[in-house]
Protein backbone atom coordinates (compact mmCIF):
# COMPACT_ATOMS: atom_id res chain seq x y z
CA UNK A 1 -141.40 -82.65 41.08
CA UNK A 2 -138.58 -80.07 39.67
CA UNK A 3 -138.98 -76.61 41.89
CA UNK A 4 -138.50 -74.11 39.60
CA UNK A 5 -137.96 -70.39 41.29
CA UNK A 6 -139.46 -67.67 39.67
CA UNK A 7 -141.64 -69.28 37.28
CA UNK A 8 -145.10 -69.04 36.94
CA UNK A 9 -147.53 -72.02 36.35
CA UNK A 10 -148.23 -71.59 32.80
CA UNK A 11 -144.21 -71.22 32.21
CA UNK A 12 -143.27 -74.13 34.38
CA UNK A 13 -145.93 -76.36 32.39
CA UNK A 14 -144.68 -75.61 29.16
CA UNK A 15 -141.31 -76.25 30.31
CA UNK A 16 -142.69 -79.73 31.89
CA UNK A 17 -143.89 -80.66 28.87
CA UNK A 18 -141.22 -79.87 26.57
CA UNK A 19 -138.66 -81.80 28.74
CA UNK A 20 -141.63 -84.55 28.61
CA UNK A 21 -141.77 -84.36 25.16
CA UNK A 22 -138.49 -84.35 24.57
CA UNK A 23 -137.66 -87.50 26.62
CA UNK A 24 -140.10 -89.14 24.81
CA UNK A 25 -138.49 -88.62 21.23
CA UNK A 26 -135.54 -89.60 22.83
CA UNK A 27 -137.24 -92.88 24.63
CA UNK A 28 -138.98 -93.82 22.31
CA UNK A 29 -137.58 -93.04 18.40
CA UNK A 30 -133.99 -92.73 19.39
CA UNK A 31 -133.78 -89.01 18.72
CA UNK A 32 -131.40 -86.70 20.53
CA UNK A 33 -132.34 -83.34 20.88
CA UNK A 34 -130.18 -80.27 21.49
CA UNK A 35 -132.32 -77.90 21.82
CA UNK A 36 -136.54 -77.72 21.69
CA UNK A 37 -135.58 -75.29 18.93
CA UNK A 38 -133.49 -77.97 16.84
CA UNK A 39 -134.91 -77.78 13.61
CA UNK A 40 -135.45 -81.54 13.14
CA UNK A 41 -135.97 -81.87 9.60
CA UNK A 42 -133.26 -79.86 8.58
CA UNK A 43 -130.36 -81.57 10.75
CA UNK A 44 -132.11 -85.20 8.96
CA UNK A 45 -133.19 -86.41 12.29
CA UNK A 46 -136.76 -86.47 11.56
CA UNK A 47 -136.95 -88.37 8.22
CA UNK A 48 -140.53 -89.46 6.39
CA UNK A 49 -139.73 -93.24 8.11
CA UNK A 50 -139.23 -91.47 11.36
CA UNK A 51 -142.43 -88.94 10.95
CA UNK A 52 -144.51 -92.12 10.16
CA UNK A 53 -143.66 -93.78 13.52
CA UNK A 54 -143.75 -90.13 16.05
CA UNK A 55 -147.48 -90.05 14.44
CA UNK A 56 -148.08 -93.40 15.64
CA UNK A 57 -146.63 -92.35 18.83
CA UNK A 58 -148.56 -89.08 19.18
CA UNK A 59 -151.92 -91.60 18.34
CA UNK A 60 -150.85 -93.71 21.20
CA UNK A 61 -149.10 -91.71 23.82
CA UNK A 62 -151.83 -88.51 23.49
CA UNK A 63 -154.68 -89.75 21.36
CA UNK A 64 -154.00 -87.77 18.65
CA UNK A 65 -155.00 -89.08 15.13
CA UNK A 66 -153.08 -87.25 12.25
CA UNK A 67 -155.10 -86.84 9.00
CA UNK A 68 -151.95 -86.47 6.21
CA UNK A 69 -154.50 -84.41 4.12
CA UNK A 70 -153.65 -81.88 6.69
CA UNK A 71 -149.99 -82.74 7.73
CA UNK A 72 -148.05 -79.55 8.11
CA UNK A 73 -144.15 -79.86 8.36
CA UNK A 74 -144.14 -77.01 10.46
CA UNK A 75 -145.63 -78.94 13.13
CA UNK A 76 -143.04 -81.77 13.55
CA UNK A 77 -140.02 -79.24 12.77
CA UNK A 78 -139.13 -78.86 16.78
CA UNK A 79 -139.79 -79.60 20.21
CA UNK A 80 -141.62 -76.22 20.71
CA UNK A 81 -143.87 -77.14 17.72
CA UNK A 82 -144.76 -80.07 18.15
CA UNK A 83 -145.61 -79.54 22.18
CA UNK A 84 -147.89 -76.47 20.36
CA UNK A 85 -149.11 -79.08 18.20
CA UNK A 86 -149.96 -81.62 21.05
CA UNK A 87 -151.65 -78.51 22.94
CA UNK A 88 -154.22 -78.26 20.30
CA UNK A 89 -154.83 -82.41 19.58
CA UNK A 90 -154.54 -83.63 22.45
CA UNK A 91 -157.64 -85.30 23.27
C-alpha cells in the first residue's frame, strides 16, 4: 500500500479510489486520463458508444445498475464524478 504523509483516512481513500478508478477506465475502455478533473465528454473521450460500455462496467465491477430514465451527464463528466457517483451506487 502507497504511504501517503499527511493525509488523513478519508483523504487518502478518495485518493485510492480515484487512482482505482482511473486505472480502470484506462484498463478496461482504453481511456487516458489527465487529470480526475478532465472533462470527458467535452475532450470526446467519453462518447454515447463508450458511456454504454463504462455502465456495463460500473454493473459488473461495483454492482451498480444504471436506470437511463435517470442518467445524468454530470455523473460520467470526470474522474471525481463518477468516483462521487460510485460512492452513492455502489452496492
Amino acid at each position: 500500500m502507497l504511504w501517503v504523509p499527511s493525509m488523513d483516512q478519508s483523504k487518502h481513500n478518495q485518493f485510492q479510489q480515484l487512482q482505482e478508478v482511473q486505472a480502470l477506465l484506462e484498463a478496461e475502455l482504453s481511456i487516458q486520463i489527465e487529470t480526475p478533473e478532465m472533462d470527458l465528454i467535452e475532450s470526446g473521450v467519453l462518447d454515447s458508444l463508450v458511456l454504454v460500455e463504462l455502465i456495463m462496467l460500473l454493473d459488473a465491477r461495483y454492482g451498480i445498475a444504471v436506470d437511463i430514465n435517470e442518467l445524468e451527464f454530470d455523473d460520467f463528466r470526470n474522474v471525481q464524478n463518477l468516483c462521487l457517483f460510485i460512492d452513492r451506487h455502489a452496492a
